[in-house]
N, C-alpha and C. Protein backbone atom coordinates (compact mmCIF):
# COMPACT_ATOMS: atom_id res chain seq x y z
N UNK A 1 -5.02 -177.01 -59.38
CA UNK A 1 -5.96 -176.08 -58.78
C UNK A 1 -5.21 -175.23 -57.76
N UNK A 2 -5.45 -173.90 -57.77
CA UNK A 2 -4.57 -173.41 -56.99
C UNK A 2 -5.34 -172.80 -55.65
N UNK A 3 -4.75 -173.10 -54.40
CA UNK A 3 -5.13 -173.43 -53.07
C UNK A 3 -6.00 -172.11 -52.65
N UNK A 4 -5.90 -170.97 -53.83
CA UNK A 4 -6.74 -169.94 -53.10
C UNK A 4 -8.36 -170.20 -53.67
N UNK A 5 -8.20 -170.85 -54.41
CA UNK A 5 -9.68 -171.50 -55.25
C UNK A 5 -10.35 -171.95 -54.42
N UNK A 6 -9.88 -172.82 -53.27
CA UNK A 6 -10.04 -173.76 -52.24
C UNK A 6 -10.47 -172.95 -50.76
N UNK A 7 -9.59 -171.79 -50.89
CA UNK A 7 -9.45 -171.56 -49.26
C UNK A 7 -10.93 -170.60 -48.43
N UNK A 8 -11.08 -170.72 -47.49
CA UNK A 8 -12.33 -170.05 -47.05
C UNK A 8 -11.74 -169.38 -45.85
N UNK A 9 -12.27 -167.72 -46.02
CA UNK A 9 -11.84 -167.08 -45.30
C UNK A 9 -12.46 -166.34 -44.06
N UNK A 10 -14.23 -166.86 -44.08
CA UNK A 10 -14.99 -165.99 -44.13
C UNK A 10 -14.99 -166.93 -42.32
N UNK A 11 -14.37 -167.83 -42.29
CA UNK A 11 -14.43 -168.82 -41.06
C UNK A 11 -14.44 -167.90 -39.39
N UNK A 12 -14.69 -168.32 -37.94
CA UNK A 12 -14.42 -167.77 -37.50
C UNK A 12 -13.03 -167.83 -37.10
N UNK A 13 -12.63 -167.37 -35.61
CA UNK A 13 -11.25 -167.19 -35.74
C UNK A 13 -11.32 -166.75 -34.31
N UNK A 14 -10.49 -167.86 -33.53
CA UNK A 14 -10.41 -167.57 -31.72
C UNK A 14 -9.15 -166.54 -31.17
N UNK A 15 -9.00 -166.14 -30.08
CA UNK A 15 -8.12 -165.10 -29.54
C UNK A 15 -7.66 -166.05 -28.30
N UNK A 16 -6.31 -166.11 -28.33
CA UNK A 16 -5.45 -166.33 -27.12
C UNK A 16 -6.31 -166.01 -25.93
N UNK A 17 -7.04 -165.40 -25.99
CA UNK A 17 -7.57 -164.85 -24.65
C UNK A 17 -8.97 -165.51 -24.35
N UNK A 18 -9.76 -166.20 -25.53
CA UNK A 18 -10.43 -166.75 -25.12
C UNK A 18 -11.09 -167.80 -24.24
N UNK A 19 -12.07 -168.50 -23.19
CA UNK A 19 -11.89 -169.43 -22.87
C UNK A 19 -12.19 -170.56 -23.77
N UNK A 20 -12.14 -172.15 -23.07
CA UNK A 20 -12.47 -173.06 -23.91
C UNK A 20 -14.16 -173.16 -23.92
N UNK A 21 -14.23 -172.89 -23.14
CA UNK A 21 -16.03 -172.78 -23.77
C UNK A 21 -16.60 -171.65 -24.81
N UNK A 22 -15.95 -170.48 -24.95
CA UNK A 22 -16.10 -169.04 -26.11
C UNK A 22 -15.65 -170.12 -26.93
N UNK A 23 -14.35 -170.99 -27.07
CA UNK A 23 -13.94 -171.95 -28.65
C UNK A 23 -15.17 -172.54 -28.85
N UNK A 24 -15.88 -173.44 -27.78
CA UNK A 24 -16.60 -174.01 -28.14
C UNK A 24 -18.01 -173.97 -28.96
N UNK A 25 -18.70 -172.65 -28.17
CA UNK A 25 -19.52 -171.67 -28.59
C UNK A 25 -18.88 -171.16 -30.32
N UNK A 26 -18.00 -170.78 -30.14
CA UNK A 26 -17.82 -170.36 -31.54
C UNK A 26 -17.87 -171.54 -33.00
N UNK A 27 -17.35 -172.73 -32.63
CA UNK A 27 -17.41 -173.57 -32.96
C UNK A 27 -18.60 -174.06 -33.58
N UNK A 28 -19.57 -174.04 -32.75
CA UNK A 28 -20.64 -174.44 -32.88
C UNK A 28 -22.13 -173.68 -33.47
N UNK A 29 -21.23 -172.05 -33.44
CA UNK A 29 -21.94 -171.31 -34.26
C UNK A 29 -22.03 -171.48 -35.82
N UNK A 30 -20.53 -171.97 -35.85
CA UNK A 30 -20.18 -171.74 -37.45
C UNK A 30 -20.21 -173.32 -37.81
N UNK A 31 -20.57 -174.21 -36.89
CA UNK A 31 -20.66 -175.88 -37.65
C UNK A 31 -19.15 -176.24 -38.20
N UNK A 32 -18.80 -175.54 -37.19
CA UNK A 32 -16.89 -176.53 -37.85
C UNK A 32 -16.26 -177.24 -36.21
N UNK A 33 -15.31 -177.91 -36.80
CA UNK A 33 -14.92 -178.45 -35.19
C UNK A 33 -13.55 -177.69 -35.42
N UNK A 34 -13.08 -176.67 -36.01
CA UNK A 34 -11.56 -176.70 -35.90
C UNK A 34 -11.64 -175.14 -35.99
N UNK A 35 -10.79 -174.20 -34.93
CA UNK A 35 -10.70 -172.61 -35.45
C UNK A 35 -9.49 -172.58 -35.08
N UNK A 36 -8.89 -170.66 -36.16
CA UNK A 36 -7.59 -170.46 -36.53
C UNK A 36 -7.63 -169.46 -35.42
N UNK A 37 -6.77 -169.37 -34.64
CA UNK A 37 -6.52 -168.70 -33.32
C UNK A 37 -5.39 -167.58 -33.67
N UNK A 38 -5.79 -166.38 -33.95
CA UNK A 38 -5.34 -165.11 -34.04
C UNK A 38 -4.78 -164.01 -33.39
N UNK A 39 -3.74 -163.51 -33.56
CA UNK A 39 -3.88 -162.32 -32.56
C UNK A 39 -4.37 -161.15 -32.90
N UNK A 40 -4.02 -160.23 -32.20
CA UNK A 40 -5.07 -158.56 -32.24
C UNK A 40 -5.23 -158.18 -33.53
N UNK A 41 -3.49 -158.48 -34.04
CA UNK A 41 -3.34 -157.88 -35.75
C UNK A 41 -4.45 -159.04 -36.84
N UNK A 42 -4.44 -159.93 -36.49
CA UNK A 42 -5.60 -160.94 -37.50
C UNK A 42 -4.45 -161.68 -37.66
N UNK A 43 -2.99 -162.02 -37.15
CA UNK A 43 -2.20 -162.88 -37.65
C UNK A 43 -2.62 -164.25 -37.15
N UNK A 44 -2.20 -165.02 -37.88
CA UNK A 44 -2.34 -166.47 -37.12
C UNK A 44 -0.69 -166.51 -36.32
N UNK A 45 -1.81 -167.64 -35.00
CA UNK A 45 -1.09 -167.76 -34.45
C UNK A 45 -1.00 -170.11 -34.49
N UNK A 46 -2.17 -170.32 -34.32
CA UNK A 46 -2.38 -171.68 -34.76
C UNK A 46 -3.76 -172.22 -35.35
N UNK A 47 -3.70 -173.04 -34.49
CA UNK A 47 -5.52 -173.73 -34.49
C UNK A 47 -5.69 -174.34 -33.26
N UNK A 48 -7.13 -174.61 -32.91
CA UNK A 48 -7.99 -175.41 -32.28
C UNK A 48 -8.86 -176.36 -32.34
N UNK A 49 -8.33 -177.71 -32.40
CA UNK A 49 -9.88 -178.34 -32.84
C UNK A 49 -10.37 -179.17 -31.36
N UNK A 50 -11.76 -179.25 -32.06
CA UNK A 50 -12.88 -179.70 -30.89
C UNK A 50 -12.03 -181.07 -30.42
N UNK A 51 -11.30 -181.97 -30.87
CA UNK A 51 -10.92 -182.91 -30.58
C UNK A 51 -10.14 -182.79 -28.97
N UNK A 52 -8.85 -181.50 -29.51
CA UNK A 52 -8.16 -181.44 -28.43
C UNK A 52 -9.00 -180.77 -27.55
N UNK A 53 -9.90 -180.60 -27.53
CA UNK A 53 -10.53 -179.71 -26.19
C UNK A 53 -11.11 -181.28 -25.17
N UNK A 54 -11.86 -182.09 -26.21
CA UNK A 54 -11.74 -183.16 -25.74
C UNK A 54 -11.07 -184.33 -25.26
N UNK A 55 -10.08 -184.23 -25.29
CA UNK A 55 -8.63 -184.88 -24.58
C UNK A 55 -8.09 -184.08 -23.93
N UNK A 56 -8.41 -182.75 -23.78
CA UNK A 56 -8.29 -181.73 -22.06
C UNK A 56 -9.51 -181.97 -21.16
N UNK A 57 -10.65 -182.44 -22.00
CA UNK A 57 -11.36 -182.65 -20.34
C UNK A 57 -11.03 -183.90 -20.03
N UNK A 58 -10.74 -184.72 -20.91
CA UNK A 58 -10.56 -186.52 -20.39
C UNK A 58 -8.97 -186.23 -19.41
N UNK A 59 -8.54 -185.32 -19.92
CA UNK A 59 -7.39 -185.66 -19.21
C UNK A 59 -7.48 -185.28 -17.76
N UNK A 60 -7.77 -184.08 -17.39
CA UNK A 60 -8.73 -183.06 -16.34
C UNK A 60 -9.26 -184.03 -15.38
N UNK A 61 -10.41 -184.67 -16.40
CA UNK A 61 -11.15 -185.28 -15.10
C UNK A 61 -10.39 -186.82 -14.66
N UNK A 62 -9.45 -187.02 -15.21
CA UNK A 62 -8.73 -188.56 -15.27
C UNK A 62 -7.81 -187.91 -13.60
N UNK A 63 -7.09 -186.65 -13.80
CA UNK A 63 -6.30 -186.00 -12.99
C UNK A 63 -7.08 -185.58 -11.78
N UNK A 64 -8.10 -185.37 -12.31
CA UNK A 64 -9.55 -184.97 -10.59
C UNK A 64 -9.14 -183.14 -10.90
N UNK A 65 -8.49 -183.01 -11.94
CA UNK A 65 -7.89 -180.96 -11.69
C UNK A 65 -9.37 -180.55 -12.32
């Protein structure tokens, strides 16, 4: 099967510039826990998932920052 059969494009897609609550919000618009983080041109740059946002606040509030 070839991976473009598979792939979905229509997903959203976060900006370096966003905060973690816009990820979150976006996230939760589209019912996924994971977005592809883009720059201006639409390139990828990585991802985000809801997980690591959640092991930045555990870590945050573990630190008191």
């Amino acid at each position: 099967t070839p991976v473009a059969n598979l792939l979905q494009s229509d997903l959203a897609a976060a900006r370096p510039s966003w905060s973690l609550r816009d990820a979150v919000v976006a996230m939760e618009a589209s019912h996924t826990d994971i977005l592809a983080v883009v720059d201006s041109d639409g390139g990828f740059i990585g991802i985000i998932r809801a997980d690591d946002i959640l092991k930045l606040d555990e870590i945050l509030e573990e630190t008191g920052a």
